[in-house]
PDB file of N, CA and C in Angstrom:
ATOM      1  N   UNK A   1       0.337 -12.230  13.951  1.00  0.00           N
ATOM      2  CA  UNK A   1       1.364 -11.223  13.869  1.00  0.00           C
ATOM      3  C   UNK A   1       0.760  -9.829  13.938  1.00  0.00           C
ATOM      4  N   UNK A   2      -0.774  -9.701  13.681  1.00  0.00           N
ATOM      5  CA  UNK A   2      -1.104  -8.457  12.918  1.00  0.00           C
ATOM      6  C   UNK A   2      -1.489  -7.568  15.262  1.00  0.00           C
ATOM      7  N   UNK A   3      -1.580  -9.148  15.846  1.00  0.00           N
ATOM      8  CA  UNK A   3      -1.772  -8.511  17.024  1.00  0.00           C
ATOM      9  C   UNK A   3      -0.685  -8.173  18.078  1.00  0.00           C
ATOM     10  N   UNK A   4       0.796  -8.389  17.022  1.00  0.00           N
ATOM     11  CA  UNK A   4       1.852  -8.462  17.755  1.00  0.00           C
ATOM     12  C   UNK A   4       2.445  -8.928  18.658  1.00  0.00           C
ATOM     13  N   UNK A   5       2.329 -10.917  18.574  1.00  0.00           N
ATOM     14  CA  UNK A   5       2.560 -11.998  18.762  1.00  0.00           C
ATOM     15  C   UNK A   5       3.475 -12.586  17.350  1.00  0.00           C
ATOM     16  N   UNK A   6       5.226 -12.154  17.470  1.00  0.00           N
ATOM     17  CA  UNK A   6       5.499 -13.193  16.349  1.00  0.00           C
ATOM     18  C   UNK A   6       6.065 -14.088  16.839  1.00  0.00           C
ATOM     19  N   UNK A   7       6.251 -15.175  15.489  1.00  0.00           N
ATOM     20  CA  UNK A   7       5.933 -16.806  15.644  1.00  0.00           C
ATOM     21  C   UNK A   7       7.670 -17.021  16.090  1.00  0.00           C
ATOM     22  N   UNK A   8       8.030 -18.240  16.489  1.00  0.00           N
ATOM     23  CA  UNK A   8       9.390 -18.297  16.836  1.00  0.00           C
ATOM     24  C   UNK A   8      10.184 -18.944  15.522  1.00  0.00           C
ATOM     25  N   UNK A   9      11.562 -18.645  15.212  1.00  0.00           N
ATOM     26  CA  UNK A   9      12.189 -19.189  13.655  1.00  0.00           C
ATOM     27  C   UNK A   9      11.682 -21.097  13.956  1.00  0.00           C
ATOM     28  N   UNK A  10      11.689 -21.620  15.085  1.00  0.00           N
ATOM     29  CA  UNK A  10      11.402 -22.992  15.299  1.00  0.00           C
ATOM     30  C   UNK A  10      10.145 -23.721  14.844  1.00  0.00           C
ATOM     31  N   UNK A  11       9.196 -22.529  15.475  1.00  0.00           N
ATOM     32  CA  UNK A  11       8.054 -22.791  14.998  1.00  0.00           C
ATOM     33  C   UNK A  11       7.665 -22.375  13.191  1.00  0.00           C
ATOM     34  N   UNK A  12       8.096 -21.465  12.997  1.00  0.00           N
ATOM     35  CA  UNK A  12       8.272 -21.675  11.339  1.00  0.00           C
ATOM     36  C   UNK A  12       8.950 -22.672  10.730  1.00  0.00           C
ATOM     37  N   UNK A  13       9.871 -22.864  11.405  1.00  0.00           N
ATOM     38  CA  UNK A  13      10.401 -24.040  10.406  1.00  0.00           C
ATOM     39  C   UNK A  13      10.121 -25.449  10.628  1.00  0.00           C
ATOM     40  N   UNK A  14       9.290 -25.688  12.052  1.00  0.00           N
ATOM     41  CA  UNK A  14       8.463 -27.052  11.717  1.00  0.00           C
ATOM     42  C   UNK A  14       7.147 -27.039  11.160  1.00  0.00           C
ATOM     43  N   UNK A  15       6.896 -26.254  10.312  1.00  0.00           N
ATOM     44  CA  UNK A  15       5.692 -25.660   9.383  1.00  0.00           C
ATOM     45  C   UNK A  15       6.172 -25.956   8.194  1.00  0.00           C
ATOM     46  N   UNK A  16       7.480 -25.066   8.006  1.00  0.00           N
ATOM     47  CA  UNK A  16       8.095 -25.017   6.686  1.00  0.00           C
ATOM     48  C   UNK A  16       7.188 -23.802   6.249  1.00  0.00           C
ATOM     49  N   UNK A  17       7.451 -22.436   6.791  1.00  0.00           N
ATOM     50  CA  UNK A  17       7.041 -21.131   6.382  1.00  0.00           C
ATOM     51  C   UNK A  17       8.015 -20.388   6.658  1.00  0.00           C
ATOM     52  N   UNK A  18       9.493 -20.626   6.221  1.00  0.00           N
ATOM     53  CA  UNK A  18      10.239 -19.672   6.377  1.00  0.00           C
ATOM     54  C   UNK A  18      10.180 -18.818   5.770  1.00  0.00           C
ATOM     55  N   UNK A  19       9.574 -18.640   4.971  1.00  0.00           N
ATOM     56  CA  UNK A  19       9.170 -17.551   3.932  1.00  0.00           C
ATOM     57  C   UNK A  19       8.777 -16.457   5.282  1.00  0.00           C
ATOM     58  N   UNK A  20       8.142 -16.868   6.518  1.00  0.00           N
ATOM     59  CA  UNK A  20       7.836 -15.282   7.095  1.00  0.00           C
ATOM     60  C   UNK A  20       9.531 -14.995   8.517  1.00  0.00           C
ATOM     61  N   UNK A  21      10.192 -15.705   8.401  1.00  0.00           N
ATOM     62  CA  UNK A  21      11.284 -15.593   8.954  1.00  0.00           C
ATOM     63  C   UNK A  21      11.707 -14.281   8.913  1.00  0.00           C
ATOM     64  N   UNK A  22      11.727 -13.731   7.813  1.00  0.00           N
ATOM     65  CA  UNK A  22      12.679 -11.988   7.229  1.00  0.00           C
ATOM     66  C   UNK A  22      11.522 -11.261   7.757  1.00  0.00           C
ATOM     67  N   UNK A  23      10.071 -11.582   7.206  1.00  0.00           N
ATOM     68  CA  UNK A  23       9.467 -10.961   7.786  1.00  0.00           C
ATOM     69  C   UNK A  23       9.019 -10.363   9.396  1.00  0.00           C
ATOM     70  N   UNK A  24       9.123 -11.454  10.393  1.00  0.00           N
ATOM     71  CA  UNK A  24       9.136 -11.295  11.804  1.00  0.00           C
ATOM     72  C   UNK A  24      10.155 -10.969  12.440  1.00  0.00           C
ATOM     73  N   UNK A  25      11.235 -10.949  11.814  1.00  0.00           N
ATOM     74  CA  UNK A  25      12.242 -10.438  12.315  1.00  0.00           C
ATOM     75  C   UNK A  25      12.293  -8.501  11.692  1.00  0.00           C
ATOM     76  N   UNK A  26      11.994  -8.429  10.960  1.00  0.00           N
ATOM     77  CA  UNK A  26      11.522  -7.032  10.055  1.00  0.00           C
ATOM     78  C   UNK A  26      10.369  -6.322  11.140  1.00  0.00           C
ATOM     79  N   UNK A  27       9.744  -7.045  11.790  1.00  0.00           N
ATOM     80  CA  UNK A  27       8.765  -6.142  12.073  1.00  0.00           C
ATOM     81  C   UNK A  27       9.122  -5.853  13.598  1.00  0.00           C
ATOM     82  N   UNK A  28       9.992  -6.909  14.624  1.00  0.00           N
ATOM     83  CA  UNK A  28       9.783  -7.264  15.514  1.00  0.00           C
ATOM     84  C   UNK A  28      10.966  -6.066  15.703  1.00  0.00           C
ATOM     85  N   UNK A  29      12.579  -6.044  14.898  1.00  0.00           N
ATOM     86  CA  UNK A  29      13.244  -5.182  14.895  1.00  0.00           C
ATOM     87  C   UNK A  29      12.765  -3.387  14.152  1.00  0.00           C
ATOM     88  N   UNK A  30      11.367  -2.993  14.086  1.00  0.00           N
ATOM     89  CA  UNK A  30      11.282  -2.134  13.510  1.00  0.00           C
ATOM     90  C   UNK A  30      12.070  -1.463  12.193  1.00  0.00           C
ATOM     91  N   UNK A  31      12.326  -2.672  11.529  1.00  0.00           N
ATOM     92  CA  UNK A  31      13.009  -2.388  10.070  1.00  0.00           C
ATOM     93  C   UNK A  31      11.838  -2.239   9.056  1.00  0.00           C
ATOM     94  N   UNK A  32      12.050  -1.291   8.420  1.00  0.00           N
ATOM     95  CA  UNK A  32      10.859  -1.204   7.272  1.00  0.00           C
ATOM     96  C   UNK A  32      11.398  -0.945   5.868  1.00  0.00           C
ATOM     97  N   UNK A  33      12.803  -1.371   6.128  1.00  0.00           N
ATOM     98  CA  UNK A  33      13.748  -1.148   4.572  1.00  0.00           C
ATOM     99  C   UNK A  33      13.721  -2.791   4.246  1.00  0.00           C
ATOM    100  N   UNK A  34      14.028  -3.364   5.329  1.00  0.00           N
ATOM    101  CA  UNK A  34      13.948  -5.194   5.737  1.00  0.00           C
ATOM    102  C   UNK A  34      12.555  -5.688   5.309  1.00  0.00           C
ATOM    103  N   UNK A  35      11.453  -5.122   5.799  1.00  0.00           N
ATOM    104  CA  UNK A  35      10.172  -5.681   5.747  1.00  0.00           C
ATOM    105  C   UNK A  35      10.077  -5.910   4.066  1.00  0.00           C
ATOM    106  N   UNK A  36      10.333  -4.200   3.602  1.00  0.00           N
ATOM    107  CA  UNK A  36       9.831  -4.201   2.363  1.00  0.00           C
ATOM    108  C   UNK A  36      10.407  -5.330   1.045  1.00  0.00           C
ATOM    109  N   UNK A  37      11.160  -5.522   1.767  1.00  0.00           N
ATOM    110  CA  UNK A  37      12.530  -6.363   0.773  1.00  0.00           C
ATOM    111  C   UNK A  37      12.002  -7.573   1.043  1.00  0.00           C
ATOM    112  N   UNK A  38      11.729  -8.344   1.886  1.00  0.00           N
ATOM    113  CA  UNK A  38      10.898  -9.370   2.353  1.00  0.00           C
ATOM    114  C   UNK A  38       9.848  -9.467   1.665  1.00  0.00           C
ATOM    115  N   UNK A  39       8.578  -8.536   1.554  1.00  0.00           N
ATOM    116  CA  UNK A  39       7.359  -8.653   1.137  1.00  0.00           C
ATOM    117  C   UNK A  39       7.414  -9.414  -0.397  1.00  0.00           C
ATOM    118  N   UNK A  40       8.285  -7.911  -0.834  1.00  0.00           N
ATOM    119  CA  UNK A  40       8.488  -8.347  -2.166  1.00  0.00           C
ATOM    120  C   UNK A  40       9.229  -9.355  -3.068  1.00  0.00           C
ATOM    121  N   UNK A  41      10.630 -10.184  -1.957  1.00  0.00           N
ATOM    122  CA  UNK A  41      11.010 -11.555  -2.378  1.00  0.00           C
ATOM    123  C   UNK A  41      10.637 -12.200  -2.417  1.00  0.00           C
ATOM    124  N   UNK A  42       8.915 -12.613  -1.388  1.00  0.00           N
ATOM    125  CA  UNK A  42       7.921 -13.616  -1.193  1.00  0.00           C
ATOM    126  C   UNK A  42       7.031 -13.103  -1.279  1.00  0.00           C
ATOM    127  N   UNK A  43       6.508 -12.331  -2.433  1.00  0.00           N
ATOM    128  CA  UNK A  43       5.381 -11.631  -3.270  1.00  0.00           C
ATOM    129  C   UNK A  43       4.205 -12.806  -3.476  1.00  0.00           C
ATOM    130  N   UNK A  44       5.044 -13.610  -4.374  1.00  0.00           N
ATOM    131  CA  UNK A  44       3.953 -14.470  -5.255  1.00  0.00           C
ATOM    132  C   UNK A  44       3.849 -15.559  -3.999  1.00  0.00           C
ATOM    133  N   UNK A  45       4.530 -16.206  -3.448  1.00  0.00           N
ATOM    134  CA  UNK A  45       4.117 -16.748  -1.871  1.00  0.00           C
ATOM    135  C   UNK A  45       3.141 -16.090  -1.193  1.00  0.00           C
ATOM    136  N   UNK A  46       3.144 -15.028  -1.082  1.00  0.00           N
ATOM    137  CA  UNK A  46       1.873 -14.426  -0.159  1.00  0.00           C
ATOM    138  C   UNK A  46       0.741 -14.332  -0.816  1.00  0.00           C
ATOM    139  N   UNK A  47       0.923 -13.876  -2.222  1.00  0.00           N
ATOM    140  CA  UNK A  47      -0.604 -14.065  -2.702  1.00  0.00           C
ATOM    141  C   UNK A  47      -1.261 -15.307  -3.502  1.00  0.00           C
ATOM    142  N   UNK A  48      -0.175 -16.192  -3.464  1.00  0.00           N
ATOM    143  CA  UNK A  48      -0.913 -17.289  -3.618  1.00  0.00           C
ATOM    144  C   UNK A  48      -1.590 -18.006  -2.467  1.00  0.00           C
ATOM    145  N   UNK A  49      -1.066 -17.445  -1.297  1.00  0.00           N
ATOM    146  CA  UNK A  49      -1.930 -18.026  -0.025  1.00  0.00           C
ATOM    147  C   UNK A  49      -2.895 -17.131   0.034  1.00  0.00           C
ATOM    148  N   UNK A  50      -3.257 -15.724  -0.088  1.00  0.00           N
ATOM    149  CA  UNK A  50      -4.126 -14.849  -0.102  1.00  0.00           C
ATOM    150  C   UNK A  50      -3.662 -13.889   1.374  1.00  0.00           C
ATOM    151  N   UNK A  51      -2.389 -13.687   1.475  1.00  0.00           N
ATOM    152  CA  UNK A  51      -2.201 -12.814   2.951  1.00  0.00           C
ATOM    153  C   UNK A  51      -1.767 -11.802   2.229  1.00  0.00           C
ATOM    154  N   UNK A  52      -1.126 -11.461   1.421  1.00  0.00           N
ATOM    155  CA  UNK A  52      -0.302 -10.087   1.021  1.00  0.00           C
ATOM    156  C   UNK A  52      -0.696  -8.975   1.475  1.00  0.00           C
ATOM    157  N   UNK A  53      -1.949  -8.660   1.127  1.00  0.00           N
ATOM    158  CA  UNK A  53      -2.857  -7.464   1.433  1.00  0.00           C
ATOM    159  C   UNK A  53      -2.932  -7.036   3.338  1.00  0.00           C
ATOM    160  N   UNK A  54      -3.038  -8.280   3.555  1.00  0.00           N
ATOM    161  CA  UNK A  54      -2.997  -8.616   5.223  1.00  0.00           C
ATOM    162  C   UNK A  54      -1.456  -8.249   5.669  1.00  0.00           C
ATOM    163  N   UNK A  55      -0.276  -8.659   4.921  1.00  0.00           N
ATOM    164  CA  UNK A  55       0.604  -8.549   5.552  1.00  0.00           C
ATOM    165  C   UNK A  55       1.308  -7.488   5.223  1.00  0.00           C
ATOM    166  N   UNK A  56       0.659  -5.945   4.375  1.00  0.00           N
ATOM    167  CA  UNK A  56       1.037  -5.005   4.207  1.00  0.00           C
ATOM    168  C   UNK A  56       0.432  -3.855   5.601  1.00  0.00           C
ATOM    169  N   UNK A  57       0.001  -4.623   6.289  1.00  0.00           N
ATOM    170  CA  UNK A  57      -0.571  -4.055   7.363  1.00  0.00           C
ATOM    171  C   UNK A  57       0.673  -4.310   8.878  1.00  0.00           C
ATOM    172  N   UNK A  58       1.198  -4.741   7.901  1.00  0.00           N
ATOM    173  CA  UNK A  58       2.316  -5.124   9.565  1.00  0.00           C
ATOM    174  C   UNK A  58       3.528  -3.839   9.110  1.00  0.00           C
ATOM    175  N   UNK A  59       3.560  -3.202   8.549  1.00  0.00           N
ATOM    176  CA  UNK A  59       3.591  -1.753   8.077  1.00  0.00           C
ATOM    177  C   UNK A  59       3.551  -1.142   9.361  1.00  0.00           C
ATOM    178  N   UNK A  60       2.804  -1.022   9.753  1.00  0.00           N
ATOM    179  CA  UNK A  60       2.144   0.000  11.068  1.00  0.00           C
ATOM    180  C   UNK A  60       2.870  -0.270  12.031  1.00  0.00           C
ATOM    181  N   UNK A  61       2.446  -1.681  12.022  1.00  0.00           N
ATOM    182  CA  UNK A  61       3.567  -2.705  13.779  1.00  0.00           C
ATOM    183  C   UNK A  61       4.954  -2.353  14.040  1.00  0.00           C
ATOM    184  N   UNK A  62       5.225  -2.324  12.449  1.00  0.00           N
ATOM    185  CA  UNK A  62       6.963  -1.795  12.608  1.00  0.00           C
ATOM    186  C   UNK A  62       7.411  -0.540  12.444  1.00  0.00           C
ATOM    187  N   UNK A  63       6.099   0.412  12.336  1.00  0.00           N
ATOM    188  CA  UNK A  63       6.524   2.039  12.542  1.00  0.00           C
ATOM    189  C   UNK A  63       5.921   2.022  14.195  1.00  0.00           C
ATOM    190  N   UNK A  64       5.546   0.953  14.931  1.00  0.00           N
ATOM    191  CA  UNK A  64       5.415   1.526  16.361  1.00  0.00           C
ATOM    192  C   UNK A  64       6.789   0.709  16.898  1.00  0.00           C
ATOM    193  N   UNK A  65       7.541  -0.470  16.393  1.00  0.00           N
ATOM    194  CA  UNK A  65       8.252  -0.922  16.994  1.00  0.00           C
ATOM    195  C   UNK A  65       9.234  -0.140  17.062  1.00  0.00           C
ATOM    196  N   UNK A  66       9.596   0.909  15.462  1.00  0.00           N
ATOM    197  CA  UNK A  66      10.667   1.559  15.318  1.00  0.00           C
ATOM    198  C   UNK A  66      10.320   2.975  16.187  1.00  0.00           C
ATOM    199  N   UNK A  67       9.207   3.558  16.726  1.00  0.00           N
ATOM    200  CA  UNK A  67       9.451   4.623  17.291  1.00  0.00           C
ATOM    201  C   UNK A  67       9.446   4.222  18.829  1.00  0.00           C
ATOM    202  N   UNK A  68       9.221   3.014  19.375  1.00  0.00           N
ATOM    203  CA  UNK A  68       9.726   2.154  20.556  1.00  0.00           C
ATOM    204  C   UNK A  68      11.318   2.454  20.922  1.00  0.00           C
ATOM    205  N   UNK A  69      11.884   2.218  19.859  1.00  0.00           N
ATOM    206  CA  UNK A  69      13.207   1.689  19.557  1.00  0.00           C
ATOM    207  C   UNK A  69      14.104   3.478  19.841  1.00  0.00           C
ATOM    208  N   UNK A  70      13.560   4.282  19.474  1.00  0.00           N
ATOM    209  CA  UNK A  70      13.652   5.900  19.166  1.00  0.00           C
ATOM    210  C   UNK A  70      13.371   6.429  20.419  1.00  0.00           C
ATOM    211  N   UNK A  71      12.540   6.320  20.941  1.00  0.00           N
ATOM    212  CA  UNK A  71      11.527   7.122  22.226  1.00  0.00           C
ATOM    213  C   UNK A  71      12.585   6.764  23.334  1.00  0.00           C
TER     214      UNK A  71
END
């Protein structure tokens, strides 16, 4: 995701990681009111896998998607 390749809802959910569903859709639509609300409903999910820190970096992705979206 962090290279701006997100995953499809199909392919998450034959994983069973819908937990990043809100998220790829958050970043992909340049929402960062969405992202944040996401991060933090699946807080303890992310850092019990050890991505949180990683996935506060998709931050950036969705201030270029949202000035995409603007421009």
């Amino acid at each position: 995701m962090l290279l701006g390749h997100m995953p499809t809802v199909e392919l998450l959910k034959k994983y069973h990681l819908m937990q990043f569903a809100e998220v790829t859709r958050a970043v992909s639509e340049g929402n960062l009111l969405l992202l944040n609300k996401a991060l933090v409903k699946h807080e303890t999910f992310f850092i019990r896998c050890g991505i949180f820190l990683i996935l506060e970096k998709l931050k950036i992705i969705t201030y270029r998607n949202l000035f995409k979206k603007v421009s």
